[in-house]
PDB file of N, CA and C in Angstrom:
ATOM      1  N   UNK A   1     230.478 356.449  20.005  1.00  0.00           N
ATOM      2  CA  UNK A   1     231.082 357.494  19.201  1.00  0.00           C
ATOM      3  C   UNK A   1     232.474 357.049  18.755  1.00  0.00           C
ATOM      4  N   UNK A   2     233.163 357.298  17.773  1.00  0.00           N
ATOM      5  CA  UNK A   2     234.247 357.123  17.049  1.00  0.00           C
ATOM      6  C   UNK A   2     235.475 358.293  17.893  1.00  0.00           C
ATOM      7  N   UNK A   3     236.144 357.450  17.478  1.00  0.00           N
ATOM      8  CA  UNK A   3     237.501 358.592  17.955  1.00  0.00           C
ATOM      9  C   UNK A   3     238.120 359.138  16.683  1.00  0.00           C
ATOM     10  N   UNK A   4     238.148 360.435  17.425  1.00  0.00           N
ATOM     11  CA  UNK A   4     239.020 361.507  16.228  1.00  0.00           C
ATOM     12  C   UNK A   4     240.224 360.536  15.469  1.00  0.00           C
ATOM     13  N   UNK A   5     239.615 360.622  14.258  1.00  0.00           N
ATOM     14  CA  UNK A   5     241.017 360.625  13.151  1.00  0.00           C
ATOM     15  C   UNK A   5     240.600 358.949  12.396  1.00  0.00           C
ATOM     16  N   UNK A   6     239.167 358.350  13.101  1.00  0.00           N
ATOM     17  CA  UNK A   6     238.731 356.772  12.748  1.00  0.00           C
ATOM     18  C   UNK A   6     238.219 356.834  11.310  1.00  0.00           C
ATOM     19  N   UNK A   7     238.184 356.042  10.555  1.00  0.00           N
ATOM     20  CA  UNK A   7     237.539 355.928   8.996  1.00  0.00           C
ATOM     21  C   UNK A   7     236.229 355.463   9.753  1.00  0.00           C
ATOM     22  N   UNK A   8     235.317 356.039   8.713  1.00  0.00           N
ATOM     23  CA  UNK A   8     233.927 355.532   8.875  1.00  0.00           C
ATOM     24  C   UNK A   8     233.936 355.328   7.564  1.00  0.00           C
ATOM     25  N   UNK A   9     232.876 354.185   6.995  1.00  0.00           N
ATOM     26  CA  UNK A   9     232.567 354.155   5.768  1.00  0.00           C
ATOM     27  C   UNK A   9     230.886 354.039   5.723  1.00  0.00           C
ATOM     28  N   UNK A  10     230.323 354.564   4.792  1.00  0.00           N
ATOM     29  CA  UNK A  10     228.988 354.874   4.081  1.00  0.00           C
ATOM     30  C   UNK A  10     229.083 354.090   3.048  1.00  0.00           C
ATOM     31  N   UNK A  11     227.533 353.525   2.888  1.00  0.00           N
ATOM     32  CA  UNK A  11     227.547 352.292   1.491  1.00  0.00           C
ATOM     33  C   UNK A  11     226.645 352.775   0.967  1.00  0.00           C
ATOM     34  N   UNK A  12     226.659 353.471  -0.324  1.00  0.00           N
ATOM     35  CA  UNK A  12     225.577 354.130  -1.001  1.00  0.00           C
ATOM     36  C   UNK A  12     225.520 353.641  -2.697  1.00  0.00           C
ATOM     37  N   UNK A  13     224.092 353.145  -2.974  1.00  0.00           N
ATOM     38  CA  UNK A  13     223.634 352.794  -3.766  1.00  0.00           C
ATOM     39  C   UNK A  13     223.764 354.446  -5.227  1.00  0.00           C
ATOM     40  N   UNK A  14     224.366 353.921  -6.305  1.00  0.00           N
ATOM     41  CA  UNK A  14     224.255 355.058  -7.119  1.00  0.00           C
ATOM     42  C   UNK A  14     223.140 354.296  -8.277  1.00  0.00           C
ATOM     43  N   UNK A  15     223.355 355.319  -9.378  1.00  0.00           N
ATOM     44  CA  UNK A  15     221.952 355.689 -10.098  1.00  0.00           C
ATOM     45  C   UNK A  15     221.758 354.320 -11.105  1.00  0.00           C
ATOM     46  N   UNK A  16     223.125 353.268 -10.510  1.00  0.00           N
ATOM     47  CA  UNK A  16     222.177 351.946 -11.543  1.00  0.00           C
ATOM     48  C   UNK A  16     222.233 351.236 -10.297  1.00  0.00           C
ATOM     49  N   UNK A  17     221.967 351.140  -9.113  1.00  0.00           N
ATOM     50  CA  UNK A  17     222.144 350.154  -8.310  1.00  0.00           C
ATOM     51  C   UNK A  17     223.548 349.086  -7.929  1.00  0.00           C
ATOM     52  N   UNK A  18     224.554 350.236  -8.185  1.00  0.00           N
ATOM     53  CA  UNK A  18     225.955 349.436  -7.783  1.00  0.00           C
ATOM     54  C   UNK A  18     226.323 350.198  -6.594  1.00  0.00           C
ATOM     55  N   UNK A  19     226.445 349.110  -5.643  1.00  0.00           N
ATOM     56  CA  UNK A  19     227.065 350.015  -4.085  1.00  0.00           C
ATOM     57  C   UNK A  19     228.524 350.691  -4.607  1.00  0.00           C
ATOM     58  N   UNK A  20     228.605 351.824  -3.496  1.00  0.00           N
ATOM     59  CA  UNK A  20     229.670 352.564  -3.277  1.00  0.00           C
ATOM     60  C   UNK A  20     230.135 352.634  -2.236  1.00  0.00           C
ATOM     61  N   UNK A  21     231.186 352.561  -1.125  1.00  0.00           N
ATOM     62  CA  UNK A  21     231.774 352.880  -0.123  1.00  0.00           C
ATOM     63  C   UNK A  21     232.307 354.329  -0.416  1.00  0.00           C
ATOM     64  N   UNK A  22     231.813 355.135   0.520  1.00  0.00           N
ATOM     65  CA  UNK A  22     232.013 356.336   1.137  1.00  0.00           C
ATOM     66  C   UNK A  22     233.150 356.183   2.080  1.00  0.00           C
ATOM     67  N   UNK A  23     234.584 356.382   2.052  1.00  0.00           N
ATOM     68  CA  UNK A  23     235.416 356.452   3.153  1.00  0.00           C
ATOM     69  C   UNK A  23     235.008 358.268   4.086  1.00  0.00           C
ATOM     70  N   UNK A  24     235.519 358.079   5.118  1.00  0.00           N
ATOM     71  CA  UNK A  24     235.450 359.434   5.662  1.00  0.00           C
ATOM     72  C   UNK A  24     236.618 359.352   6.415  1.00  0.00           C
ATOM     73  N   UNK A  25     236.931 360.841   7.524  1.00  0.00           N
ATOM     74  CA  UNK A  25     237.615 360.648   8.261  1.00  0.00           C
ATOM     75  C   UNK A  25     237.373 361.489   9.198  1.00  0.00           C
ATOM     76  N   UNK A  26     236.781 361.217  10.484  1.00  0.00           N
ATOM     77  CA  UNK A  26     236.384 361.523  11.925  1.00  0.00           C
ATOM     78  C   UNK A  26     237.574 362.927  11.839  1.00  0.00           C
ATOM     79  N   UNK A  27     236.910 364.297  11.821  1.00  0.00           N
ATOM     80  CA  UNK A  27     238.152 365.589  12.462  1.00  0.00           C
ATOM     81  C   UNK A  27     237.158 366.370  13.990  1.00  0.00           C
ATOM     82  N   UNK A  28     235.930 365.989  14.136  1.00  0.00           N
ATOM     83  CA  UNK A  28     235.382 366.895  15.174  1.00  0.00           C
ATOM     84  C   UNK A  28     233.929 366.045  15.717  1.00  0.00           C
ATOM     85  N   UNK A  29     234.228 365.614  17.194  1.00  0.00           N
ATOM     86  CA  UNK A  29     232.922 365.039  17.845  1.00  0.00           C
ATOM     87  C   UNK A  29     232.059 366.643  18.282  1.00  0.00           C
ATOM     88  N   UNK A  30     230.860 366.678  17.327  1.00  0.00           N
ATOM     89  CA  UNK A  30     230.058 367.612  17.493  1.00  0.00           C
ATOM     90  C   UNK A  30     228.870 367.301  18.769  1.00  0.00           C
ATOM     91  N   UNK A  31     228.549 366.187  19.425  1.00  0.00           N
ATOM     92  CA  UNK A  31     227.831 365.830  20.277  1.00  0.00           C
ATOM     93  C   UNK A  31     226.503 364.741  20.221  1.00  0.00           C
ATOM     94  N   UNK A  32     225.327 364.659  20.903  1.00  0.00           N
ATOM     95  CA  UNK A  32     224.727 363.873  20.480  1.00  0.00           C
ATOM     96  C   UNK A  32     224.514 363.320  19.420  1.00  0.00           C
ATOM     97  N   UNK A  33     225.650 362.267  19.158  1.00  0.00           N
ATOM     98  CA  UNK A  33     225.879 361.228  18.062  1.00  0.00           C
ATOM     99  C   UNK A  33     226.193 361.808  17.242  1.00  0.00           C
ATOM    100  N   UNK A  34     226.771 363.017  16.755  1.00  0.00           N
ATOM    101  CA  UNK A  34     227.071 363.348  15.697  1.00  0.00           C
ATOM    102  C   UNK A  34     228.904 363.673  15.386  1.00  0.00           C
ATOM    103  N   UNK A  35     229.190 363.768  14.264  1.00  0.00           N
ATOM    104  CA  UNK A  35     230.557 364.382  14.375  1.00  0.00           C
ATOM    105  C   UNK A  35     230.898 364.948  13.128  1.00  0.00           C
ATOM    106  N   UNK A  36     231.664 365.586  12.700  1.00  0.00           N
ATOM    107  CA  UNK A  36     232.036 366.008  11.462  1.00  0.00           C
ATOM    108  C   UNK A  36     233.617 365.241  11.140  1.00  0.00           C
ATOM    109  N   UNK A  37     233.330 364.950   9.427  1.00  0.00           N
ATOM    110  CA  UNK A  37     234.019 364.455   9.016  1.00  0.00           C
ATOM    111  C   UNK A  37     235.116 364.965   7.447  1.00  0.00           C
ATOM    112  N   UNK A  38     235.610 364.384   7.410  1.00  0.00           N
ATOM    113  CA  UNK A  38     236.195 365.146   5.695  1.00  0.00           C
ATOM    114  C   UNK A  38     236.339 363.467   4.833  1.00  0.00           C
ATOM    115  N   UNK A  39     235.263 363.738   4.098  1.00  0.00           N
ATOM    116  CA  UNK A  39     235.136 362.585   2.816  1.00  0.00           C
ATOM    117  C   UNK A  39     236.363 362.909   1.928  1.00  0.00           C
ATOM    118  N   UNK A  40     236.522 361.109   1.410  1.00  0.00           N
ATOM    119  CA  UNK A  40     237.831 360.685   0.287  1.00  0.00           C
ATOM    120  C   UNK A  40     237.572 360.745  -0.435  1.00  0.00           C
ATOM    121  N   UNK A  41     236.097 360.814  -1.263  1.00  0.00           N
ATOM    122  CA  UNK A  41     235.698 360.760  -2.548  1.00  0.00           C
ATOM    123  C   UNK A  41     234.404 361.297  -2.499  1.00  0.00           C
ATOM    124  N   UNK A  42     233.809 361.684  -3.609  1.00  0.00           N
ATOM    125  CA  UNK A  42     232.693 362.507  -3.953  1.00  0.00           C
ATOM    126  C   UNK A  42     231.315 361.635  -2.657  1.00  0.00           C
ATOM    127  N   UNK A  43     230.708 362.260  -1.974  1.00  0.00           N
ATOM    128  CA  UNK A  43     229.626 362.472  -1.690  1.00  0.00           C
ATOM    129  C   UNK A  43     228.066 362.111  -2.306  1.00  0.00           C
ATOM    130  N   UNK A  44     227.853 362.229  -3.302  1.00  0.00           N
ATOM    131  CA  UNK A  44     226.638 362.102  -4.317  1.00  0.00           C
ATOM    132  C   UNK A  44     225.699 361.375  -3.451  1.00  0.00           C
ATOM    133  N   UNK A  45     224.666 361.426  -3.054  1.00  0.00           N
ATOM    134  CA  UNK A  45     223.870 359.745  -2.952  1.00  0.00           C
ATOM    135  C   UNK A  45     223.772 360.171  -0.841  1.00  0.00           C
ATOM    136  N   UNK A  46     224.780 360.390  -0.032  1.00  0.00           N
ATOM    137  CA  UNK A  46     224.643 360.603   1.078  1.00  0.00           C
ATOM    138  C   UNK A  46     223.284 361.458   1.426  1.00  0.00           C
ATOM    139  N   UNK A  47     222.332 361.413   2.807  1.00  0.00           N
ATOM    140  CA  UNK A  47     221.220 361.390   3.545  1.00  0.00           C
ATOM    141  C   UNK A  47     221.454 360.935   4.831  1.00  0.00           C
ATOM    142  N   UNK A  48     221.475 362.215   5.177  1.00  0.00           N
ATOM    143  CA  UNK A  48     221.057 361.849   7.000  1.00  0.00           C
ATOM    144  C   UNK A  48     220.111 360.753   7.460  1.00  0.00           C
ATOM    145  N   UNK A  49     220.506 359.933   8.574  1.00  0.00           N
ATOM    146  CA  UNK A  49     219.942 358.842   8.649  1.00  0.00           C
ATOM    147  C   UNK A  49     220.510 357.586   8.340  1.00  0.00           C
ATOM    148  N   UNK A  50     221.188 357.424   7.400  1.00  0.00           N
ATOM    149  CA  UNK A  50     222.199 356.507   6.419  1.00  0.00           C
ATOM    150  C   UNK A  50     223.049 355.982   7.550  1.00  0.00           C
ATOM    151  N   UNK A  51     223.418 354.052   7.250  1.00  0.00           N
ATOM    152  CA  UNK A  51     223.889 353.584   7.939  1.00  0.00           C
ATOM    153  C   UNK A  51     225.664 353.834   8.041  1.00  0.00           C
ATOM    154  N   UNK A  52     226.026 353.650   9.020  1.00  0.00           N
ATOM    155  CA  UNK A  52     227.704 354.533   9.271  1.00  0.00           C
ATOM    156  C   UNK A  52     228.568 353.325   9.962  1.00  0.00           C
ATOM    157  N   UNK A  53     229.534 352.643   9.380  1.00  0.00           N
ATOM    158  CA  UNK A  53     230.486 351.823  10.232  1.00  0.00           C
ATOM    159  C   UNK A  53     231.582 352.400  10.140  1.00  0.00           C
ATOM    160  N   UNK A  54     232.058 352.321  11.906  1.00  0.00           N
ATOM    161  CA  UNK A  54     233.322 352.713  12.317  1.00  0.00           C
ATOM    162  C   UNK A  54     234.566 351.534  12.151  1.00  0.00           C
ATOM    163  N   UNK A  55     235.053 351.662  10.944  1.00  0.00           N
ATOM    164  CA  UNK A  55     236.483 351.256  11.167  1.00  0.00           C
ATOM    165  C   UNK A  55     237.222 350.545  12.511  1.00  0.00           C
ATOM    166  N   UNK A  56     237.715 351.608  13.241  1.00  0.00           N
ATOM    167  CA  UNK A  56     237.963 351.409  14.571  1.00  0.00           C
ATOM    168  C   UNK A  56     239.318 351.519  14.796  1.00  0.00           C
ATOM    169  N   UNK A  57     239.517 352.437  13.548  1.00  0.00           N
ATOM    170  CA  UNK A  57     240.960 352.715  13.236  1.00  0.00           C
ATOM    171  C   UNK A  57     241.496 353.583  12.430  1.00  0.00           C
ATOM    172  N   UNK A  58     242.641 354.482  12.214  1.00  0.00           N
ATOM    173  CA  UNK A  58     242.370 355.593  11.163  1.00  0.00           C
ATOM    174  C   UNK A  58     243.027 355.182  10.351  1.00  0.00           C
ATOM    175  N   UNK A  59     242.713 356.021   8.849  1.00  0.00           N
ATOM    176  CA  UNK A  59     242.832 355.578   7.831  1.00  0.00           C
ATOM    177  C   UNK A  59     244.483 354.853   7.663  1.00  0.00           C
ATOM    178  N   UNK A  60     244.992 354.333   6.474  1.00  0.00           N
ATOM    179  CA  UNK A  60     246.183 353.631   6.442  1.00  0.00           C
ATOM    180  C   UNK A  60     245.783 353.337   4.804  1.00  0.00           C
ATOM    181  N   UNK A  61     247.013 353.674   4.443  1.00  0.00           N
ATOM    182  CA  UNK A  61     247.477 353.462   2.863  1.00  0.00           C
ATOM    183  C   UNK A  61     248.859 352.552   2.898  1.00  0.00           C
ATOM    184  N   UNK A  62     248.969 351.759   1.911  1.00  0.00           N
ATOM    185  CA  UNK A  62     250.045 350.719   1.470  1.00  0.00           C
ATOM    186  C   UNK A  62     251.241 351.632   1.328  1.00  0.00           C
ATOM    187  N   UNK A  63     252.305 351.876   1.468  1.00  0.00           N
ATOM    188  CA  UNK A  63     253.777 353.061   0.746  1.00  0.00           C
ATOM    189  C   UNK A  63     254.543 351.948   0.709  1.00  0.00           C
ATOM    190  N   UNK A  64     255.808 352.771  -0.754  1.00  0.00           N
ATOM    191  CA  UNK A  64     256.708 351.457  -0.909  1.00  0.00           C
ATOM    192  C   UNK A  64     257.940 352.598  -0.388  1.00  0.00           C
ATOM    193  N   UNK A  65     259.427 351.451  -0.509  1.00  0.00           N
ATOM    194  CA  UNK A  65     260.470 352.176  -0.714  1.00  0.00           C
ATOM    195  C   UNK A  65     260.826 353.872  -1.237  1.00  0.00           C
ATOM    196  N   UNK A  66     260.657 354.132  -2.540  1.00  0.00           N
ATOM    197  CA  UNK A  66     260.413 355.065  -2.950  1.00  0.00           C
ATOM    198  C   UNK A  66     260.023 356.344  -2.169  1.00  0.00           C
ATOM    199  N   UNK A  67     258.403 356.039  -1.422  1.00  0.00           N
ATOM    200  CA  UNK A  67     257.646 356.587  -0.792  1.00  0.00           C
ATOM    201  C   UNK A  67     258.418 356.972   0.436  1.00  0.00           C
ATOM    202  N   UNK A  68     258.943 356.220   0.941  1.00  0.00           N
ATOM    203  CA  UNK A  68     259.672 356.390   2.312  1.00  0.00           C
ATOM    204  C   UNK A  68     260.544 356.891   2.600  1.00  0.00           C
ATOM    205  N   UNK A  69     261.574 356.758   1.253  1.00  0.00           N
ATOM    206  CA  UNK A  69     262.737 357.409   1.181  1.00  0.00           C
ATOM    207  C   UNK A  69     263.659 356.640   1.270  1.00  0.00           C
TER     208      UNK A  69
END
């Protein structure tokens, strides 16, 4: 099982055959193997069953100066 707050990503084939990465982000271990998550980008194409890699780490974005203050 993933730890709260880990990116999982989903690789889903859309409607011409170009993969997509699904980012997610681990908010609730619901129990036998399952957990709930909050997706970065549209959904479309996801099915239970579908293969799931854990990151093993939570998400992280690039920030500059600006950003930081």
């Amino acid at each position: 099982m993933p730890n709260i707050y880990n990116a999982l990503v989903v690789k889903v084939c859309d409607i011409v055959n170009q993969q997509i990465n699904v980012t997610c982000e681990v908010q609730q271990l619901l129990g036998n193997n399952r957990v709930r998550v909050v997706a970065m980008s549209a959904t479309d194409g996801l099915m239970r069953g579908m293969e799931v890699i854990d990151i093993g780490a939570p998400l992280s974005f690039p920030v500059g100066g600006a950003t930081l203050g």
